[in-house]
Protein backbone atom coordinates (compact mmCIF):
# COMPACT_ATOMS: atom_id res chain seq x y z
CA UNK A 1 -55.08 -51.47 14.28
CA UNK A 2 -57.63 -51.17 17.15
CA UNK A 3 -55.23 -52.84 19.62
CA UNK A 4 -57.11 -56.93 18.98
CA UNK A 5 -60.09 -55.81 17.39
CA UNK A 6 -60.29 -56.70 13.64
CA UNK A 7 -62.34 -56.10 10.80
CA UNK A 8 -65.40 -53.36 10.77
CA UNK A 9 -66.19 -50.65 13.85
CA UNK A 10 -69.39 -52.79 15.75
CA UNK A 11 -72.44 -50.23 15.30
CA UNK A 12 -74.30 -49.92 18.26
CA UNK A 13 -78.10 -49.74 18.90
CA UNK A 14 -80.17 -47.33 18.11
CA UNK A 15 -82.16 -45.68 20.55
CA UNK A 16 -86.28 -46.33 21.36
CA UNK A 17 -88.71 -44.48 23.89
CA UNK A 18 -87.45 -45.03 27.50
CA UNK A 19 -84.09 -45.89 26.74
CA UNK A 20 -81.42 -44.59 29.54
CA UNK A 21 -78.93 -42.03 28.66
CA UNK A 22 -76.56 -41.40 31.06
CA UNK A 23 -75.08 -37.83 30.56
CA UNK A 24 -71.02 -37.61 31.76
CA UNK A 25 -68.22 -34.85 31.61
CA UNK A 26 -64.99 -35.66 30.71
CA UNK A 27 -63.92 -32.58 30.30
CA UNK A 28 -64.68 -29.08 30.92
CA UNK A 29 -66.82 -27.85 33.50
CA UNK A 30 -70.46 -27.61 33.05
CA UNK A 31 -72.95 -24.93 33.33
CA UNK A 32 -76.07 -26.45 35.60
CA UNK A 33 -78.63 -23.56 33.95
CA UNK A 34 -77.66 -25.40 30.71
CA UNK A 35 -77.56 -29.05 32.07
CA UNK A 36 -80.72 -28.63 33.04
CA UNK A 37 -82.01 -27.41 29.81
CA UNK A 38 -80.77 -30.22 27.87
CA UNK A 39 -82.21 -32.82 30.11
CA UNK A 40 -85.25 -31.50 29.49
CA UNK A 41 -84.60 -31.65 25.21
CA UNK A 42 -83.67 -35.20 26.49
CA UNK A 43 -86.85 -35.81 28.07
CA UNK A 44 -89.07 -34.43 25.68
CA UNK A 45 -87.61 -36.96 23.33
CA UNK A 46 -89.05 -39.53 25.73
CA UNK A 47 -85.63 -40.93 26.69
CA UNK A 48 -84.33 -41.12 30.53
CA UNK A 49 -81.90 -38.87 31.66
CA UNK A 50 -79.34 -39.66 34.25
CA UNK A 51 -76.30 -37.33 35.36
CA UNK A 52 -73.37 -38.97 36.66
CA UNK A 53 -72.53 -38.15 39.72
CA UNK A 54 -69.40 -35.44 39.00
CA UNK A 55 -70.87 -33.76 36.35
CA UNK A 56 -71.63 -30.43 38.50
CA UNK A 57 -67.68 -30.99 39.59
CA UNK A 58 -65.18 -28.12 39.46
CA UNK A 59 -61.28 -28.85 40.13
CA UNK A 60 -60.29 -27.21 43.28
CA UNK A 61 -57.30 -25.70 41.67
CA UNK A 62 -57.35 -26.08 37.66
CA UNK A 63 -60.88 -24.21 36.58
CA UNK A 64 -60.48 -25.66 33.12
CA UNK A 65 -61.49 -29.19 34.79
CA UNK A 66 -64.56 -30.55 35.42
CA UNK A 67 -63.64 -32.23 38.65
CA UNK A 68 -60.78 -34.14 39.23
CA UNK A 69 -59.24 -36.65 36.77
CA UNK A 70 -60.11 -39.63 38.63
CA UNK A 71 -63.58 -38.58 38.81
CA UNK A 72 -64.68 -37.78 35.40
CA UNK A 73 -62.86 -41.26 34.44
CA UNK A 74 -65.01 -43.21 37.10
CA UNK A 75 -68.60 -41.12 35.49
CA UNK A 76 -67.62 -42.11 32.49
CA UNK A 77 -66.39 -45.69 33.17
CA UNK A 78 -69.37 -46.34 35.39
CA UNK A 79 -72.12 -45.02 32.86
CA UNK A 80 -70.48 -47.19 30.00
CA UNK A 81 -70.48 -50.54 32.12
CA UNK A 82 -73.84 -49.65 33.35
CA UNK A 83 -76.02 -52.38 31.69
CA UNK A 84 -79.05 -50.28 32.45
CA UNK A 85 -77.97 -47.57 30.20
CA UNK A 86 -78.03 -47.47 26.46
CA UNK A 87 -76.51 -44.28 25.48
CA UNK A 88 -73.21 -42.12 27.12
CA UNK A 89 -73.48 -38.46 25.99
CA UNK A 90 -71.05 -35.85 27.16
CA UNK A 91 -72.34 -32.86 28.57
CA UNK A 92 -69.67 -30.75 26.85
CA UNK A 93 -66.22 -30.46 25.23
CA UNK A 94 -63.49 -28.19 26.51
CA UNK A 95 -60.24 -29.66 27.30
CA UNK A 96 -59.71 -32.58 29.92
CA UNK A 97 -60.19 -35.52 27.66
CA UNK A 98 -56.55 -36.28 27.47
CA UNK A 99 -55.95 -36.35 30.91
CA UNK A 100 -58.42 -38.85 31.94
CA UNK A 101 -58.94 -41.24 29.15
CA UNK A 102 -55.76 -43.63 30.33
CA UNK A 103 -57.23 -43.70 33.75
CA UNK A 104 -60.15 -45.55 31.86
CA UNK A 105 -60.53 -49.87 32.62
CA UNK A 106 -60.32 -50.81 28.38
CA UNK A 107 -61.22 -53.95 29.32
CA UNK A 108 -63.92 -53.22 31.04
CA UNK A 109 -65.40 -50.95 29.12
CA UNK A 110 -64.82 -53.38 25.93
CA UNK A 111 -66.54 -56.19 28.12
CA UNK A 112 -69.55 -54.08 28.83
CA UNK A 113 -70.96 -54.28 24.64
CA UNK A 114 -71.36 -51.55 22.79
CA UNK A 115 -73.61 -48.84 23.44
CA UNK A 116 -74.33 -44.77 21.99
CA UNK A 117 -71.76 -42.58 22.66
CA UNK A 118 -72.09 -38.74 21.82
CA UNK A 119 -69.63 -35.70 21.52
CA UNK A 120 -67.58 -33.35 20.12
CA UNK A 121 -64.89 -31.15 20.45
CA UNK A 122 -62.52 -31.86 23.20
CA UNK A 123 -64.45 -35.80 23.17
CA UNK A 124 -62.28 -35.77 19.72
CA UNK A 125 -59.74 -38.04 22.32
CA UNK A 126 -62.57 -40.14 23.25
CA UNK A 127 -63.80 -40.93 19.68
CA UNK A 128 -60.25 -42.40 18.56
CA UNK A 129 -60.27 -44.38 21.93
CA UNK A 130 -63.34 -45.84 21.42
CA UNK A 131 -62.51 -46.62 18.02
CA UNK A 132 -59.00 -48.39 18.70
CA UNK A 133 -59.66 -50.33 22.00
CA UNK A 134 -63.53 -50.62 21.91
CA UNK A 135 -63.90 -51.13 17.72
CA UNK A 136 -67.41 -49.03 18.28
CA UNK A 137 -68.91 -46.33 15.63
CA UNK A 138 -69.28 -43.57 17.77
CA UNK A 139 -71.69 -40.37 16.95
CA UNK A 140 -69.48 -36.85 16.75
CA UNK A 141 -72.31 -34.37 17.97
CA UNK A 142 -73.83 -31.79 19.87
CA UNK A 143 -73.16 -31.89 23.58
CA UNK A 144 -75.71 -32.46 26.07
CA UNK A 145 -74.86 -29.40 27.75
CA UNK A 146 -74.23 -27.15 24.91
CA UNK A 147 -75.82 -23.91 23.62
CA UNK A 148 -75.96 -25.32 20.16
CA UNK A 149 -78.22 -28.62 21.61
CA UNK A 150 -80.12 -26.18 23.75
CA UNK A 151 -81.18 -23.70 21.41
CA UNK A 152 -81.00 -24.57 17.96
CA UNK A 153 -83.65 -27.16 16.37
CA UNK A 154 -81.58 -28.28 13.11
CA UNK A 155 -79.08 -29.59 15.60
CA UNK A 156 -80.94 -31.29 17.84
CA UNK A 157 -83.62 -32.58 15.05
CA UNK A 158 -80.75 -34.27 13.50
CA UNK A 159 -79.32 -35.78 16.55
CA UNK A 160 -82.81 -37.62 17.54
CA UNK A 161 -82.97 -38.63 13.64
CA UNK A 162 -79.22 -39.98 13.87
CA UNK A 163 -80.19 -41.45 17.65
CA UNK A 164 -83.97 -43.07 16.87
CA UNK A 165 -83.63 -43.45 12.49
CA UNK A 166 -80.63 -43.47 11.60
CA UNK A 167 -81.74 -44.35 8.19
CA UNK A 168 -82.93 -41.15 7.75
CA UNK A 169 -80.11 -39.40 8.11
CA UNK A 170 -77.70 -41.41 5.75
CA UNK A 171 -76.23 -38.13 3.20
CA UNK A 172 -75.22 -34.90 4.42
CA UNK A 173 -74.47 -32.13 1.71
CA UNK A 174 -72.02 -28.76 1.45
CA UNK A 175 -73.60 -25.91 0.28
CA UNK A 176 -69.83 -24.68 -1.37
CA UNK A 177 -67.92 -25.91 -4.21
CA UNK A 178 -65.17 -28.40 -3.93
CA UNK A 179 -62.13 -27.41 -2.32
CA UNK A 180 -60.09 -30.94 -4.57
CA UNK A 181 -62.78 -32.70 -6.89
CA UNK A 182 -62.85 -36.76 -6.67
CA UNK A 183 -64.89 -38.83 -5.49
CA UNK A 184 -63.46 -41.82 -2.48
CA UNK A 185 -64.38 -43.96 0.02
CA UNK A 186 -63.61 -45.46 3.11
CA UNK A 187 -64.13 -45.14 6.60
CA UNK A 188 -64.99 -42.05 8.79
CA UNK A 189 -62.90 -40.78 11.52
CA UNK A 190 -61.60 -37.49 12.85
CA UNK A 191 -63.01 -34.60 14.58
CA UNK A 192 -60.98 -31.93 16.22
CA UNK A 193 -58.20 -30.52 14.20
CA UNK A 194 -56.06 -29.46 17.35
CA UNK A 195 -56.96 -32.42 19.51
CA UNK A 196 -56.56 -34.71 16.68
CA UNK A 197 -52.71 -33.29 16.13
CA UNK A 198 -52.55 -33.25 20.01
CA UNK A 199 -53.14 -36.78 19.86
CA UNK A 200 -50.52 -37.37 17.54
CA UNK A 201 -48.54 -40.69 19.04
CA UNK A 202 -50.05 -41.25 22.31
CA UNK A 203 -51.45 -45.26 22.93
CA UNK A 204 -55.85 -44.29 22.60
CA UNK A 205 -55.26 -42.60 18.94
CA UNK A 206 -55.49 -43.67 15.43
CA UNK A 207 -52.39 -45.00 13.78
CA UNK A 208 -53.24 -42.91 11.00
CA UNK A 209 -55.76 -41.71 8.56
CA UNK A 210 -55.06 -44.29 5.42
CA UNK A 211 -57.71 -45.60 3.83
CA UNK A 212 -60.35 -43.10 5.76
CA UNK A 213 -62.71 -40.16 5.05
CA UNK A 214 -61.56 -38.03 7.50
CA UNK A 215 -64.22 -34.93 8.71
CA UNK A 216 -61.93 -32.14 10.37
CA UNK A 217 -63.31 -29.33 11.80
CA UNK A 218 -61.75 -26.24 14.70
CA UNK A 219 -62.45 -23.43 16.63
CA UNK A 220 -60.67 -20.37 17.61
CA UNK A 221 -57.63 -21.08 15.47
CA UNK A 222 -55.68 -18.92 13.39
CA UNK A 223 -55.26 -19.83 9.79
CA UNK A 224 -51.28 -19.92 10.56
CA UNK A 225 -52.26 -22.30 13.49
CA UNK A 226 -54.28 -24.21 11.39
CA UNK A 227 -51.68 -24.42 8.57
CA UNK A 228 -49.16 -25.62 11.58
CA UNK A 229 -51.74 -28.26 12.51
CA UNK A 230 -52.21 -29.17 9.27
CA UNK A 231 -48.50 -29.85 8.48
CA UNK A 232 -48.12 -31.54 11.91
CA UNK A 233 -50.03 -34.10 10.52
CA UNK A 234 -48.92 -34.24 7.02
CA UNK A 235 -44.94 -34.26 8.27
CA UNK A 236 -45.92 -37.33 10.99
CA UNK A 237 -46.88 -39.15 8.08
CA UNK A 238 -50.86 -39.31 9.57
CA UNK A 239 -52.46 -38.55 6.77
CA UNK A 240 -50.47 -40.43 4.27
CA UNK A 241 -53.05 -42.76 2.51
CA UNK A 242 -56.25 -40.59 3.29
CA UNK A 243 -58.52 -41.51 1.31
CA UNK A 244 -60.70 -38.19 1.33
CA UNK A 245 -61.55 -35.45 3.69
CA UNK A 246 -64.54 -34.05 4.14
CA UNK A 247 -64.33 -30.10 6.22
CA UNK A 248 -66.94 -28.89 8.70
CA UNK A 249 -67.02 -25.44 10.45
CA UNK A 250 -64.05 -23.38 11.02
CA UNK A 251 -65.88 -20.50 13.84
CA UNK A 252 -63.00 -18.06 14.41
CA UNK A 253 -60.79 -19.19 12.55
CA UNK A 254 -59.90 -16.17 10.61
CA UNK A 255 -61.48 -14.34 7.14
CA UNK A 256 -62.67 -17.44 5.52
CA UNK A 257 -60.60 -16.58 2.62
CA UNK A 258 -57.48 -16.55 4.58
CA UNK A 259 -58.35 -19.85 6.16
CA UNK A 260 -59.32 -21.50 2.69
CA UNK A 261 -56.35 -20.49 1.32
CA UNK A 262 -54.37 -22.34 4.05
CA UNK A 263 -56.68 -25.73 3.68
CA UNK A 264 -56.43 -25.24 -0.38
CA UNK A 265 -52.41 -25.27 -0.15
CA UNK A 266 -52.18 -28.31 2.98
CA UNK A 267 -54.94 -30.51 1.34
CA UNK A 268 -55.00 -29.33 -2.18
CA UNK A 269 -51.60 -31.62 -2.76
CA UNK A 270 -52.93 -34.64 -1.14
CA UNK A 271 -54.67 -35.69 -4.77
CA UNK A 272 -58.15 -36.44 -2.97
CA UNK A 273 -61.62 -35.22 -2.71
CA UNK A 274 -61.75 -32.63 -0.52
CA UNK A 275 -65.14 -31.10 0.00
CA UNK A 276 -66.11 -28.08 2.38
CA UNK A 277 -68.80 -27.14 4.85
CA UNK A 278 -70.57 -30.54 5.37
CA UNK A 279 -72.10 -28.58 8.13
CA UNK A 280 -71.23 -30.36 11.73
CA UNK A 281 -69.21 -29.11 14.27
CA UNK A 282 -68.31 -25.91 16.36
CA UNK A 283 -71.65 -23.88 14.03
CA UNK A 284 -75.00 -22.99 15.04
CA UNK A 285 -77.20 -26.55 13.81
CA UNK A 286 -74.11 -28.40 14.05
CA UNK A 287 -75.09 -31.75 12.34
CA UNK A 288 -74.23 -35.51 13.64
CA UNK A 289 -72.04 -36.96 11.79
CA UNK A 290 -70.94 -40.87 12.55
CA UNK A 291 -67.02 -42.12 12.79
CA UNK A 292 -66.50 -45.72 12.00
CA UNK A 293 -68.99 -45.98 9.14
CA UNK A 294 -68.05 -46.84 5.37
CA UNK A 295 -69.25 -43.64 2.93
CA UNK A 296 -68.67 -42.46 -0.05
CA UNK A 297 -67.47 -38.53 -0.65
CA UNK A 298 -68.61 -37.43 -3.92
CA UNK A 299 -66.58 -33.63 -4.20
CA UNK A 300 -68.78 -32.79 -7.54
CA UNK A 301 -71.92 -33.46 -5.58
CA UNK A 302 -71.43 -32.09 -2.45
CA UNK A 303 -72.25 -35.03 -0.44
CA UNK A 304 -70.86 -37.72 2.30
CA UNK A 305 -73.23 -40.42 2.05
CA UNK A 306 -73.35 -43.25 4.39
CA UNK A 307 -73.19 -47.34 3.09
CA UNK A 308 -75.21 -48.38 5.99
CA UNK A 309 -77.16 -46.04 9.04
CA UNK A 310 -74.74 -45.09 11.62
CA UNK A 311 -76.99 -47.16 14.27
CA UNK A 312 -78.60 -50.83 13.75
């Protein structure tokens, strides 16, 4: 249910030359060397940069926050219902999402049409909120902010592709075997293992997973912790109905053998296609990858290929 909205996610607009991006943090702080830097990638893609207002912010008492609650809600609530801008990209993930997203005017923000929205990680929160009050596709990748965006040109190619022709960018391939063989489809959704298990009942999130290809990726957890996120979801009954899951990058998470055993024995039993290493997330050339798009997951293939291009 997406709390009144029925029927497909809307797909925004894709970008052209001169568009407006307004560039917000809802989470974590942000690094102004690297803000910098990534309004100039901006800029050399001939797209206008603006920075909200509280994006240089640091919490006077909590150091994990960029700014105060009430802040990084009004950047991001102001950028959205901005008719001047046509894309909202978040400068970088974190933690802070959670806190901030039911300060947020729904209504507002619904009433305002849809527009590009951008990020990862942490934005895992945001992505299911857009999705269940807004009924927008949203874009999970690289942060404005982010070393990946900065530095590495597979990422940020495929982020202009996915941003100015989206039709270019319709299949994304693993380079390793399948984890469960199959082939499914439905729509995309997901993101952050841990945020997405974090999530788990609160009013912005999705009901559930049935009927989706969901795209999970982490950092920096344990393959115990991920086996304990895994079955949070699996006990809650989230994932009953998922229709096939497609893995990105795991960075510390363990040996990879250690970890793959743990995703083998959670998702192995599900009787889906499972494929691994689509290539987006928390990795160096992290690619884009839409949520709220129809696809098909082909395990024996390797491939999550898109219906339609993530952006009209």
């Amino acid at each position: 249910m997406r709390d009144g909205h029925t029927g497909r996610p809307r797909r925004p607009d894709r970008l052209a030359p001169g568009a407006r991006v307004a560039v917000v943090a809802p989470s974590g702080p942000v690094s102004e060397e690297r803000l910098q830097a990534g309004l100039d990638v901006l800029r050399g893609w001939d797209l206008d940069p603006v920075v909200a207002p509280h994006v240089l912010d640091r919490h006077g008492e909590l150091g994990h926050l960029a700014g105060t609650d009430a802040d990084r809600a009004a950047d991001l609530q102001h950028a959205w219902c901005d008719p001047a801008v046509d894309a909202v990209l978040c400068a970088r993930g974190g933690y802070g999402a959670q806190r901030m997203a039911d300060l947020l005017d729904w209504e507002a923000m619904r009433a305002a049409g849809p527009k590009v929205f951008v990020g990862f990680s942490d934005i895992t929160v945001l992505h299911q909120a857009f999705a269940t009050r807004l009924g927008l596709v949203t874009l999970h990748g690289p942060a404005a902010a982010g070393v990946d965006f900065i530095k590495n040109a597979r990422a940020q190619e495929h982020l202009r592709a996915t941003l100015f022709a989206p039709e270019t960018v319709q299949a994304l391939a693993s380079g390793r075997p399948a984890l469960a063989p199959g082939r499914a489809r439905g729509v995309t959704l997901g993101g952050c293992l841990s945020m997405l298990a974090s999530d788990l009942g609160t009013p912005l999130a999705h009901p559930g997973a049935r009927g989706g290809l969901l795209l999970l990726e982490d950092v920096g957890e344990q393959p115990y912790r991920v086996d304990r996120l895994l079955t949070q979801l699996i006990r809650s009954g989230w994932l009953d109905g998922v229709a096939g899951i497609g893995l990105g990058s795991w960075r510390d998470c363990g040996p990879y053998g250690e970890l793959r055993a743990v995703l083998a024995d959670r998702l192995g039993g599900l009787g889906v296609p499972v494929v691994e290493e689509i290539g987006f997330g928390h990795c160096d050339g992290a690619l884009t990858v839409p949520f709220g798009v129809t696809a098909e997951l082909d395990a024996g293939a390797g491939t999550l290929t898109l219906d339609k291009p993530a952006l009209r």
